[in-house]
C-alpha atoms as a PDB file:
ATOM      1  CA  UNK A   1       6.132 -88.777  16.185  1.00  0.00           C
ATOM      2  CA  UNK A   2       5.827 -86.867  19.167  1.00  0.00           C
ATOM      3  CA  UNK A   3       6.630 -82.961  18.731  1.00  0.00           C
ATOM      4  CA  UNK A   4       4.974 -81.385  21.794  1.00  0.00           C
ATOM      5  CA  UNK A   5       7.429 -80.340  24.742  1.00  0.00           C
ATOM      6  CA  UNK A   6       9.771 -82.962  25.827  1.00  0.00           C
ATOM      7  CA  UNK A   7      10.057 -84.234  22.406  1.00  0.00           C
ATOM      8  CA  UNK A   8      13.780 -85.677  21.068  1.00  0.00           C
ATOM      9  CA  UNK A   9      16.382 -83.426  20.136  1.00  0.00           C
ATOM     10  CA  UNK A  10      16.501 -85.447  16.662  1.00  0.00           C
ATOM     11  CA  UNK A  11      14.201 -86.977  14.373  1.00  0.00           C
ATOM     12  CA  UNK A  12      13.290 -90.747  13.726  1.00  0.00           C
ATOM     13  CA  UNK A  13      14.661 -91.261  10.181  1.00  0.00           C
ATOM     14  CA  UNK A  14      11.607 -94.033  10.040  1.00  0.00           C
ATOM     15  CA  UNK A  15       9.209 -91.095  10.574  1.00  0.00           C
ATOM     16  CA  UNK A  16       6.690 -91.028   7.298  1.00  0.00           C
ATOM     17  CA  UNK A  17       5.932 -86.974   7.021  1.00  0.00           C
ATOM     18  CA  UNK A  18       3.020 -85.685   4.864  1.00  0.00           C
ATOM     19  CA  UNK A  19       3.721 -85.361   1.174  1.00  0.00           C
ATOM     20  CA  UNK A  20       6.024 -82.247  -0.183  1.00  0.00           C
ATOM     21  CA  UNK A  21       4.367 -79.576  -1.712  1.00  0.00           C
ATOM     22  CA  UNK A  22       3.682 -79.097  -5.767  1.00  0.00           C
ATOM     23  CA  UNK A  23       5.472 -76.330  -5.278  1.00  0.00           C
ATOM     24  CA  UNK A  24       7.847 -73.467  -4.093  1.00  0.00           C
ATOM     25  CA  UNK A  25       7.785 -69.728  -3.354  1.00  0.00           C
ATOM     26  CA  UNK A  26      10.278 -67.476  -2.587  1.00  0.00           C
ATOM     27  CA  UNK A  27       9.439 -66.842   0.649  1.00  0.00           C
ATOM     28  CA  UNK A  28       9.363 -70.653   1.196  1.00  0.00           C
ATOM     29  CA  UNK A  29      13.105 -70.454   0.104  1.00  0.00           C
ATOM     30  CA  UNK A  30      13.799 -68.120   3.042  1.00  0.00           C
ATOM     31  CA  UNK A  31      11.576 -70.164   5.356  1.00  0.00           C
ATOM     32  CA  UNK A  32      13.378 -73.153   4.762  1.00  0.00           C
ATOM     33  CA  UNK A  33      16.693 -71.228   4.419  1.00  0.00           C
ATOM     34  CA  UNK A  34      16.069 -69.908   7.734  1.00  0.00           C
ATOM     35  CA  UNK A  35      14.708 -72.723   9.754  1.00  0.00           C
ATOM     36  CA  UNK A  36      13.736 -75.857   7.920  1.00  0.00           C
ATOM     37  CA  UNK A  37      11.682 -77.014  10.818  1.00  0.00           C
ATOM     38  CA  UNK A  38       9.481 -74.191  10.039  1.00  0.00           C
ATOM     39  CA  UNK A  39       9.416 -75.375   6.437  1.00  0.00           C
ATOM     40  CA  UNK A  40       7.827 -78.639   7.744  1.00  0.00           C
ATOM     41  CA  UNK A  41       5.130 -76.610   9.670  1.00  0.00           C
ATOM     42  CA  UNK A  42       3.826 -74.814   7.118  1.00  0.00           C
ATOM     43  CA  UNK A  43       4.703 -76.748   4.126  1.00  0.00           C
ATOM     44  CA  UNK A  44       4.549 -79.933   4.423  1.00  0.00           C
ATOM     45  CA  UNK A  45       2.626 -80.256   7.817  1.00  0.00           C
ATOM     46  CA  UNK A  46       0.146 -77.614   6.827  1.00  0.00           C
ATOM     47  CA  UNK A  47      -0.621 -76.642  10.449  1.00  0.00           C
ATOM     48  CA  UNK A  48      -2.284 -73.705  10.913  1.00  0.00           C
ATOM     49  CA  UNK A  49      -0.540 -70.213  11.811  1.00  0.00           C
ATOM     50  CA  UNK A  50      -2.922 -67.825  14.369  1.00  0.00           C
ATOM     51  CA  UNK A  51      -2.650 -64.478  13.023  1.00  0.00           C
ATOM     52  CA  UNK A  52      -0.006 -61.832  14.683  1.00  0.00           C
ATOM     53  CA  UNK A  53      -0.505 -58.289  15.214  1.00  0.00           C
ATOM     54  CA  UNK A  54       2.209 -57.439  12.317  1.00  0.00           C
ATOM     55  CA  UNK A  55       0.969 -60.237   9.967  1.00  0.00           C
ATOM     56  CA  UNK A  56      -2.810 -58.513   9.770  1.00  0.00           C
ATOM     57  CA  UNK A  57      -1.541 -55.151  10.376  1.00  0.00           C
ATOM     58  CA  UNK A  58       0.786 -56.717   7.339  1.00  0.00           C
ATOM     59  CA  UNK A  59      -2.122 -57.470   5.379  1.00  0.00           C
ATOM     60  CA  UNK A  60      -4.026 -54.370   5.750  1.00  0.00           C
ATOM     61  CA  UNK A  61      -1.782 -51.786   4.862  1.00  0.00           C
ATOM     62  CA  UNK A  62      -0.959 -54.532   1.668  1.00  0.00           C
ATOM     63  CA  UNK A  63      -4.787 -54.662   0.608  1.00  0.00           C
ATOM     64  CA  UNK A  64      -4.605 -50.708   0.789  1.00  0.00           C
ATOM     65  CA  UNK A  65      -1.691 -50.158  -1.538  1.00  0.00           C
ATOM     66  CA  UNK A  66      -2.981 -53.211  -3.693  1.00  0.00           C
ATOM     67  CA  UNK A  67      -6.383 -51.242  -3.940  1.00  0.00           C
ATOM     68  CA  UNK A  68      -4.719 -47.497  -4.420  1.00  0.00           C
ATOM     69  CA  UNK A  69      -3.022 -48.757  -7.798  1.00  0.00           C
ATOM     70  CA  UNK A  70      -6.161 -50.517  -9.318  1.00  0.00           C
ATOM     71  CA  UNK A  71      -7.296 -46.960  -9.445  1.00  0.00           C
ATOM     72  CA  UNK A  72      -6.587 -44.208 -12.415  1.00  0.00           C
ATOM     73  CA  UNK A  73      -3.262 -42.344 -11.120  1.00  0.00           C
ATOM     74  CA  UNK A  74      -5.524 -38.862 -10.218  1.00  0.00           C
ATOM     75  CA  UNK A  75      -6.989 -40.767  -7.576  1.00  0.00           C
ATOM     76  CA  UNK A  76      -4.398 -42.138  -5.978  1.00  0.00           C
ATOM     77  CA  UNK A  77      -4.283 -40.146  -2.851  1.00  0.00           C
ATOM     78  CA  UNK A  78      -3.775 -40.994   0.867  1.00  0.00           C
ATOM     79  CA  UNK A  79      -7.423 -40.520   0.937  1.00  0.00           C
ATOM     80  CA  UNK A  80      -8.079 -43.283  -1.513  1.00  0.00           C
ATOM     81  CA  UNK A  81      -5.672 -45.380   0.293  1.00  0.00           C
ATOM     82  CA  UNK A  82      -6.895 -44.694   3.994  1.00  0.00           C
ATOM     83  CA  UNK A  83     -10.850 -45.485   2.516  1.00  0.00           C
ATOM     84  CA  UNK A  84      -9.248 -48.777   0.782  1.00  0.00           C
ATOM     85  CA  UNK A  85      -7.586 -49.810   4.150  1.00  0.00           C
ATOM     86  CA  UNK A  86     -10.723 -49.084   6.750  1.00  0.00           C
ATOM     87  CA  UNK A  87     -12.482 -51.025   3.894  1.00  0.00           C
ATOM     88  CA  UNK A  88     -10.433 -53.713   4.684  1.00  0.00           C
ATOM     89  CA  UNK A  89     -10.326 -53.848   8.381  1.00  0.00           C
ATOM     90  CA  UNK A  90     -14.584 -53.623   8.316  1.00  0.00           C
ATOM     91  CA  UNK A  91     -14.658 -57.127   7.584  1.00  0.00           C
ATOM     92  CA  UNK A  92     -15.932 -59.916  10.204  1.00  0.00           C
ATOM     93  CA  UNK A  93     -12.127 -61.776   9.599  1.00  0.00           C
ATOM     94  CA  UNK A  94     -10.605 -58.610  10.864  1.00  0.00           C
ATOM     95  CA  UNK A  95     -12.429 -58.314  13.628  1.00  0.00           C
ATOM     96  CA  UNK A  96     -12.537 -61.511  15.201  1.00  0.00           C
ATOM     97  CA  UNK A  97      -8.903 -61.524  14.472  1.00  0.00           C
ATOM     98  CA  UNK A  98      -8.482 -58.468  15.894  1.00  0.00           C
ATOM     99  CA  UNK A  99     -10.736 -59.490  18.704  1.00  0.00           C
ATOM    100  CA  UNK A 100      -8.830 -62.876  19.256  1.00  0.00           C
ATOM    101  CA  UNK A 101      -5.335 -60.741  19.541  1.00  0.00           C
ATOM    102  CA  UNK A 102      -7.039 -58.845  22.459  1.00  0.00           C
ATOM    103  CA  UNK A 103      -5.919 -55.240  20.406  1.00  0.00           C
ATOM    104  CA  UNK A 104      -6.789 -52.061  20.771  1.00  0.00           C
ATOM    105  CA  UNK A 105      -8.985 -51.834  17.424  1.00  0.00           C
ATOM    106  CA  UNK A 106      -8.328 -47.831  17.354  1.00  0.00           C
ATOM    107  CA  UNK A 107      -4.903 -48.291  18.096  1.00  0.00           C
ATOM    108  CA  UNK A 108      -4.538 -51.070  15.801  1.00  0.00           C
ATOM    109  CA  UNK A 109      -6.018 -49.016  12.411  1.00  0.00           C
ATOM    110  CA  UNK A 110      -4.189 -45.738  13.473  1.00  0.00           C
ATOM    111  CA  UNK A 111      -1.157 -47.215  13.456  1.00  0.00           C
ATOM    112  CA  UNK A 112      -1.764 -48.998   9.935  1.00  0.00           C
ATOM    113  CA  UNK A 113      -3.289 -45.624   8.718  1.00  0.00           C
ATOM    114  CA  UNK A 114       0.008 -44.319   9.570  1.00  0.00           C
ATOM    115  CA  UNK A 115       1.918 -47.010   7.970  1.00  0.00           C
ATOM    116  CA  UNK A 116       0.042 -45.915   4.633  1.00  0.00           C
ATOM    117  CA  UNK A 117       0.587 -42.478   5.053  1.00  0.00           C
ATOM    118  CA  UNK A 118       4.152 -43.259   5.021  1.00  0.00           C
ATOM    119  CA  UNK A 119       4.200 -44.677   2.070  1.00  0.00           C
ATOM    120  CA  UNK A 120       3.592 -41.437   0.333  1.00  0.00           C
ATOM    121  CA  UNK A 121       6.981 -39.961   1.962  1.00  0.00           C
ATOM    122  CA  UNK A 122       8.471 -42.572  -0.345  1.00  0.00           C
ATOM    123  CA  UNK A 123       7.180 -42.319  -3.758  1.00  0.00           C
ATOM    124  CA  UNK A 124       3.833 -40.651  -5.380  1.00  0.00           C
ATOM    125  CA  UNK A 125       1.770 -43.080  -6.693  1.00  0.00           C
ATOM    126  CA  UNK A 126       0.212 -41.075  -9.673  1.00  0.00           C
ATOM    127  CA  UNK A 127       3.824 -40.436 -11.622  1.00  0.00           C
ATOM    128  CA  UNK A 128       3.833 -44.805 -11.354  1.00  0.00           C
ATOM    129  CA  UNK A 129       3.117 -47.192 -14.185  1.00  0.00           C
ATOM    130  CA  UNK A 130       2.017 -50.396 -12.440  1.00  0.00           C
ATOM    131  CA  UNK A 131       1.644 -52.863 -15.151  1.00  0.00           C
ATOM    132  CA  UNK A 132       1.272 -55.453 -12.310  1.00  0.00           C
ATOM    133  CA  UNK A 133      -0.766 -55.373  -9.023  1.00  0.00           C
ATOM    134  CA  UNK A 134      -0.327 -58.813  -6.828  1.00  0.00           C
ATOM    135  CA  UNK A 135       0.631 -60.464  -9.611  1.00  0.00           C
ATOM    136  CA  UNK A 136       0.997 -64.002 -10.122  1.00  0.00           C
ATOM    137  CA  UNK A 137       3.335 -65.791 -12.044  1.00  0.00           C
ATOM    138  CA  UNK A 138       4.476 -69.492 -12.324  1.00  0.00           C
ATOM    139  CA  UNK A 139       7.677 -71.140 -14.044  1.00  0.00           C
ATOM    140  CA  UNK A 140       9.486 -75.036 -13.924  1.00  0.00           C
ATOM    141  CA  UNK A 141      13.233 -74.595 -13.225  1.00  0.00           C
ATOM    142  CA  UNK A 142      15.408 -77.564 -14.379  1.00  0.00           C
ATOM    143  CA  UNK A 143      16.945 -79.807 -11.595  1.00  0.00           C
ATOM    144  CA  UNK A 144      20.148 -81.134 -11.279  1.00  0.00           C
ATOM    145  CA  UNK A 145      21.746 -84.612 -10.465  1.00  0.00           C
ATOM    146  CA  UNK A 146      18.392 -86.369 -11.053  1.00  0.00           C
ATOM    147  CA  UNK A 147      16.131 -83.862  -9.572  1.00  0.00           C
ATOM    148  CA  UNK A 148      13.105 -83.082 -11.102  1.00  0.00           C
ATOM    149  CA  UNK A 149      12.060 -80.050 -12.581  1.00  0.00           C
ATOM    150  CA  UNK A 150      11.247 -77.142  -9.758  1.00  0.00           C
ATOM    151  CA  UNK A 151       7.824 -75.623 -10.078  1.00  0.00           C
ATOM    152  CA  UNK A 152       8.868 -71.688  -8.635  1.00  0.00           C
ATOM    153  CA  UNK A 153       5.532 -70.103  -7.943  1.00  0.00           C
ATOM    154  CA  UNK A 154       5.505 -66.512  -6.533  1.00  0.00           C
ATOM    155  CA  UNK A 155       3.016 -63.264  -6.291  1.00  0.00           C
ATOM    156  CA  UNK A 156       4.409 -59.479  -7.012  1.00  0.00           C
ATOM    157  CA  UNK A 157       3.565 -56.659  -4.792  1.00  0.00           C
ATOM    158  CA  UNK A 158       3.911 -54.705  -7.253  1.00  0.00           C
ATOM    159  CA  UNK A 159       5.312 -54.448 -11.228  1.00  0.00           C
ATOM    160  CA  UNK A 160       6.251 -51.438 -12.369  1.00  0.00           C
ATOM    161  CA  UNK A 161       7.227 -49.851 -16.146  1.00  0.00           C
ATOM    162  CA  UNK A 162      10.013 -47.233 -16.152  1.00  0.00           C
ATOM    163  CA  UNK A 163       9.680 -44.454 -18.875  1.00  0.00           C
ATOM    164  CA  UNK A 164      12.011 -46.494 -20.907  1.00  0.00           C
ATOM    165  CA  UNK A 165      10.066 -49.544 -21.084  1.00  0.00           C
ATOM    166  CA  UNK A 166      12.343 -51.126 -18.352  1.00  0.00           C
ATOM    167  CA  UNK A 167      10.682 -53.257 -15.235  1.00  0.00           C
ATOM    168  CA  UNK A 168      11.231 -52.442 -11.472  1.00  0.00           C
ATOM    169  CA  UNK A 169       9.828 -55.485  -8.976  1.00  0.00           C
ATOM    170  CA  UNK A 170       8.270 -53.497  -5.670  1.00  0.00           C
ATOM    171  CA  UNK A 171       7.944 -54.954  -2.559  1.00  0.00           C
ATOM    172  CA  UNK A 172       5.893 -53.325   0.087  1.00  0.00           C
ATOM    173  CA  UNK A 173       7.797 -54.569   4.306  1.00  0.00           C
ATOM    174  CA  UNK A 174       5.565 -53.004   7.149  1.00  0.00           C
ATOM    175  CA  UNK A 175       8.591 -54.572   9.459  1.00  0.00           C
ATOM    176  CA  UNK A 176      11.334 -52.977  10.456  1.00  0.00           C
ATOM    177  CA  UNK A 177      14.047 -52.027   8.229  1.00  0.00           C
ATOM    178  CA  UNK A 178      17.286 -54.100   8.189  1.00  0.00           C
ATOM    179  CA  UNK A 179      20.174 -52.095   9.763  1.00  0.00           C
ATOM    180  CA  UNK A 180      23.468 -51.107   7.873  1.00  0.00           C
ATOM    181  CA  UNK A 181      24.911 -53.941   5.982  1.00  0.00           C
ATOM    182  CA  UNK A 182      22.580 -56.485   6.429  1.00  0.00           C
ATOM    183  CA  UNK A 183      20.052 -55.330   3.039  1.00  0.00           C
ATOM    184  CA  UNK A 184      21.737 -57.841   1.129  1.00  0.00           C
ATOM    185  CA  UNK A 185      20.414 -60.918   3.109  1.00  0.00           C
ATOM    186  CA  UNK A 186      16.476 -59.322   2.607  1.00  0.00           C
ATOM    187  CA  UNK A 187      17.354 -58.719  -0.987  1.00  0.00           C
ATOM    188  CA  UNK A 188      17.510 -62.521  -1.486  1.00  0.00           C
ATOM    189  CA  UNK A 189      13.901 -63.113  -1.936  1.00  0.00           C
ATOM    190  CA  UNK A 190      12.838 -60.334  -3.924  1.00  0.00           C
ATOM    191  CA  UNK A 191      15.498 -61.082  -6.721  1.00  0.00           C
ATOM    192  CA  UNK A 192      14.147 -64.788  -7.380  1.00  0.00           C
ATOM    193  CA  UNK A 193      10.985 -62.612  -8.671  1.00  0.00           C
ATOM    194  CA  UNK A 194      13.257 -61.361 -10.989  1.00  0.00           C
ATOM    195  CA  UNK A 195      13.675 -64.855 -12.447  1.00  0.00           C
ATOM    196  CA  UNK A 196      10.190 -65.233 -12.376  1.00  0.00           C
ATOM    197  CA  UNK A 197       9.597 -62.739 -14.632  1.00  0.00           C
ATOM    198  CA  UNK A 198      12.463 -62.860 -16.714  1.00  0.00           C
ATOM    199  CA  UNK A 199      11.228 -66.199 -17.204  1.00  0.00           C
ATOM    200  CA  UNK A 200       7.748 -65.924 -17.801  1.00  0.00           C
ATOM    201  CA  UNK A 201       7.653 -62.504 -19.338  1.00  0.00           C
ATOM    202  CA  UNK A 202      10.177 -62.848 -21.302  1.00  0.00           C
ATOM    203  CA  UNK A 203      12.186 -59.676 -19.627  1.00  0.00           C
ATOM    204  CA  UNK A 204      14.240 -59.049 -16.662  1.00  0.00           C
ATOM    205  CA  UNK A 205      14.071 -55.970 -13.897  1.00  0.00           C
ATOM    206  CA  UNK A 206      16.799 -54.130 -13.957  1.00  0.00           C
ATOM    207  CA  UNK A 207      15.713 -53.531 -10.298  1.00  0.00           C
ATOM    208  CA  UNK A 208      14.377 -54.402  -7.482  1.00  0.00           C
ATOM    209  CA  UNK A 209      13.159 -52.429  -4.638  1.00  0.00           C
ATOM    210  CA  UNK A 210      11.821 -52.704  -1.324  1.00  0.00           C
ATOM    211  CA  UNK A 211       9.659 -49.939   0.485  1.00  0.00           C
ATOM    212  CA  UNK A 212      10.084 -50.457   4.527  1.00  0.00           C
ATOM    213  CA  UNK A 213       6.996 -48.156   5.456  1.00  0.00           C
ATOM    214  CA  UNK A 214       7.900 -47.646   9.007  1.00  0.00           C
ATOM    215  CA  UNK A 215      11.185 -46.001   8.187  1.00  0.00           C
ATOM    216  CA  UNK A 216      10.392 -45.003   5.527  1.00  0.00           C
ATOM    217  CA  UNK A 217      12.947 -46.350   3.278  1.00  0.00           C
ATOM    218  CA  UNK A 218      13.484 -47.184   0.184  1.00  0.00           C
ATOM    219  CA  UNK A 219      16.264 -49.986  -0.490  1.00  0.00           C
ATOM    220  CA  UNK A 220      17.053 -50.578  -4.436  1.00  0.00           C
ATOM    221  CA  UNK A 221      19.466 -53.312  -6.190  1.00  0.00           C
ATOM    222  CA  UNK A 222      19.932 -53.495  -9.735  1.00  0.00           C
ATOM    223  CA  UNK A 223      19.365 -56.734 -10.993  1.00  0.00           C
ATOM    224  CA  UNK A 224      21.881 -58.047 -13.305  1.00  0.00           C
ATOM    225  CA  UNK A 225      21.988 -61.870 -15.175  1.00  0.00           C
ATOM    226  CA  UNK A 226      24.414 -62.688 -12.656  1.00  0.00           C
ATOM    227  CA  UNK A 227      21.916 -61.915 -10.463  1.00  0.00           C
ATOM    228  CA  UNK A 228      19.164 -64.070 -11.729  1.00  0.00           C
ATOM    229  CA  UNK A 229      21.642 -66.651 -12.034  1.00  0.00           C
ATOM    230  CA  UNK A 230      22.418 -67.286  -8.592  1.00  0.00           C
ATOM    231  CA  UNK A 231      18.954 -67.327  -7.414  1.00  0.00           C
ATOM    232  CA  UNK A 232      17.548 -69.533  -9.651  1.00  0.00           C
ATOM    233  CA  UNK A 233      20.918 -71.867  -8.483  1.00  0.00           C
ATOM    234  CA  UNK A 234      19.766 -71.265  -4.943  1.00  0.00           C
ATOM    235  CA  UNK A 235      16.494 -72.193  -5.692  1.00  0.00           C
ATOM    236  CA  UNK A 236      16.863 -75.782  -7.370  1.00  0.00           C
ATOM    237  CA  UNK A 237      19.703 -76.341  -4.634  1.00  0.00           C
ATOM    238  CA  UNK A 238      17.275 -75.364  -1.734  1.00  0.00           C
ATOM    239  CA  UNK A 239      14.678 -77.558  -3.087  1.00  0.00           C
ATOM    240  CA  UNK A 240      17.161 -80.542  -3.167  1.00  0.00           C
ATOM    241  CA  UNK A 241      18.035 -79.919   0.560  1.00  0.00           C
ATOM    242  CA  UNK A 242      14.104 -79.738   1.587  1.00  0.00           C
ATOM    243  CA  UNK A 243      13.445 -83.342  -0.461  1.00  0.00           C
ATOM    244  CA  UNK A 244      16.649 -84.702   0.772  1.00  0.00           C
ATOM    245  CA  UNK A 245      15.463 -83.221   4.456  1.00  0.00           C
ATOM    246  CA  UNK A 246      11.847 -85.218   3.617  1.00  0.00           C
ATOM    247  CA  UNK A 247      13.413 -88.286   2.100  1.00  0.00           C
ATOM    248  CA  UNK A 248      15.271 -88.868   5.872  1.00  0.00           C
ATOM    249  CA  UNK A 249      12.106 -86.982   7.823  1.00  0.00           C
ATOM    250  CA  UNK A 250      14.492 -83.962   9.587  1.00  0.00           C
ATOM    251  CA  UNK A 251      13.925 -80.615   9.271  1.00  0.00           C
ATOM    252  CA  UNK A 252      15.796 -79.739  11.750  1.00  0.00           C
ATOM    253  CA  UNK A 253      15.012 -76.820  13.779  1.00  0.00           C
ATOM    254  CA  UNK A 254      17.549 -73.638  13.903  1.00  0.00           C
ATOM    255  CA  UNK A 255      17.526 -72.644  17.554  1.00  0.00           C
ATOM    256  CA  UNK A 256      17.887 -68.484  17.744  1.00  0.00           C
ATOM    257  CA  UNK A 257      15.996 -64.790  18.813  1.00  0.00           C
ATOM    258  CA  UNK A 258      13.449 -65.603  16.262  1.00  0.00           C
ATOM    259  CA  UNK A 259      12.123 -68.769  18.474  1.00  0.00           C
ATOM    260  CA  UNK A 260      10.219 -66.738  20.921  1.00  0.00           C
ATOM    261  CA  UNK A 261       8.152 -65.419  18.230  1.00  0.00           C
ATOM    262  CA  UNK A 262       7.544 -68.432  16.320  1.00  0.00           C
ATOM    263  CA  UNK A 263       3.607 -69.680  16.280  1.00  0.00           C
ATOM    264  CA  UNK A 264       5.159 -72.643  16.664  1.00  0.00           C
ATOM    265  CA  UNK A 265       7.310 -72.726  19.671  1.00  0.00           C
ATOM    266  CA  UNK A 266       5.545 -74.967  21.941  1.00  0.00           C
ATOM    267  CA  UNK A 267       5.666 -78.335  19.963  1.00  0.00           C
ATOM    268  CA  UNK A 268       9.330 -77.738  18.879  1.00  0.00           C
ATOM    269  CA  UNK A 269      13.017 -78.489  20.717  1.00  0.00           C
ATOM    270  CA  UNK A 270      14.333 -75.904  19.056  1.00  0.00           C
ATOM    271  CA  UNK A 271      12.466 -73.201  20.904  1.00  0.00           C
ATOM    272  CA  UNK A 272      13.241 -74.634  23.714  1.00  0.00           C
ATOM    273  CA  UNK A 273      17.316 -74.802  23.157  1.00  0.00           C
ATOM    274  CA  UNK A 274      16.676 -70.798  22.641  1.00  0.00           C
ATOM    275  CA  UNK A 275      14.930 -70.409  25.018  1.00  0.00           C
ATOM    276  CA  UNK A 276      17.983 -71.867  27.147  1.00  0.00           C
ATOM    277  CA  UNK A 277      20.686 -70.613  25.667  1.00  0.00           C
ATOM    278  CA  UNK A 278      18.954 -67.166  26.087  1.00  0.00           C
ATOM    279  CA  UNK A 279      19.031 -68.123  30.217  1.00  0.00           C
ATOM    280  CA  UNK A 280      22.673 -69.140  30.054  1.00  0.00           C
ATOM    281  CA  UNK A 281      23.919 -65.879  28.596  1.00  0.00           C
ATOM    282  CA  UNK A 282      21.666 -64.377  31.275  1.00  0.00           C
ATOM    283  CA  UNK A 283      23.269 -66.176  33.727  1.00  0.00           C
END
């Protein structure tokens, strides 16, 4: 099936698609929530994503923060975390990426230096007791209505142990922050790592919390079983959509702003219905 410009504005329920992955993250859940089509891109499809300015300036600043909190908390200092980060970026991978992007290199690391340097405006690092750096954790939720069980895979930013024993899930954004009233919809993500650890751990957050270093902000829910309920609901329930989406080959796309950013936008329809929509309200 053909999905280069020009293609059909719906799918060819005969079409066999590649097979569904062993698996599902969180962020797949808000992929897929958000535009299924993009599900089958990088899920199922597998094609490859070119790198963005934000996703490796993304990556940087997360390799800094992930380095800062290996070490002892007396040397966690925006010194630490600027050496970790230029560490980083003196790779080959960065470069060429870097060099492919036609950036600024100087430009480029200042502003992720910066981005780090924000991060101590929101919290100081050596009063934090990170029991868990990029950690990985891995759990089978039970389906529903003859699905099968859901393998939920996901990796933590950051775990962190509250005086009282009590566990906070951090999550480091080097995006913007959402405006007023729209926190909830970004929270989404971040709470199904609740479940994760609730259920591999054995104990559940009573928060989560998201550090937007740009702002800087700092955007905290408490977690409660109610919580953890609904996303591990949303979850199975998203996963029955995507194989009922594979079963009849259409992930459809979800036409909107985000299109003209999308790697993808040149082999999909749904760029191009943006794309004239945007024109139309021009007009």
């Amino acid at each position: 099936m053909n999905h280069g410009r020009g293609a059909p504005t719906s799918y060819d329920p005969a079409v066999v698609l590649a097979a569904l992955p062993s698996s599902i993250s969180p962020s797949k859940v808000v992929t897929f929530t958000d535009c299924p089509r993009l599900f089958q891109y990088q899920a199922i499809e597998r094609l490859e994503q070119p790198p963005t300015e934000a996703t490796l300036k993304g990556t940087l600043v997360h390799a800094a923060l992930e380095a800062l909190f290996v070490e002892p908390p007396e040397r966690r200092t925006l010194q630490c975390a600027t050496d970790a980060l230029r560490r980083a970026a003196d790779t080959p991978l960065f470069e060429e990426a870097i060099a492919t992007l036609a950036l600024d290199d100087k430009a480029f690391l200042a502003d992720a230096v910066d981005l780090v340097g924000r991060y101590f405006d929101l919290e100081d690092p050596t009063t934090i007791d990170a029991i868990g750096i990029e950690l990985g954790l891995e759990t089978r939720l039970e389906g529903s209505r003859g699905l099968g069980d859901v393998r939920l895979r996901g990796i933590i930013d950051r775990l962190d142990r509250l005086d009282d024993g009590r566990l906070v899930v951090v999550d480091y954004k080097t995006g913007r922050a959402p405006g007023p009233g729209r926190e909830r919809s970004k929270m989404a993500g971040v709470e199904t790592y609740a479940l994760l650890c609730e259920r591999v751990l054995g104990v559940r957050p009573v928060a989560v919390r998201l550090l937007y270093l740009r702002a800087p902000l700092a955007v905290e829910r408490v977690v409660d079983d109610g919580a953890v309920r609904r996303q591990e609901r949303r979850t199975v329930e998203v996963w029955r959509a995507i194989t009922r989406a594979h079963e009849t080959g259409s992930f459809r796309p979800s036409p909107g702003p985000l299109c003209g950013y999308c790697a993808f936008a040149d082999r999909c329809e749904g760029a191009a219905l943006a794309s004239a929509g945007r024109a139309v309200t021009a007009s």
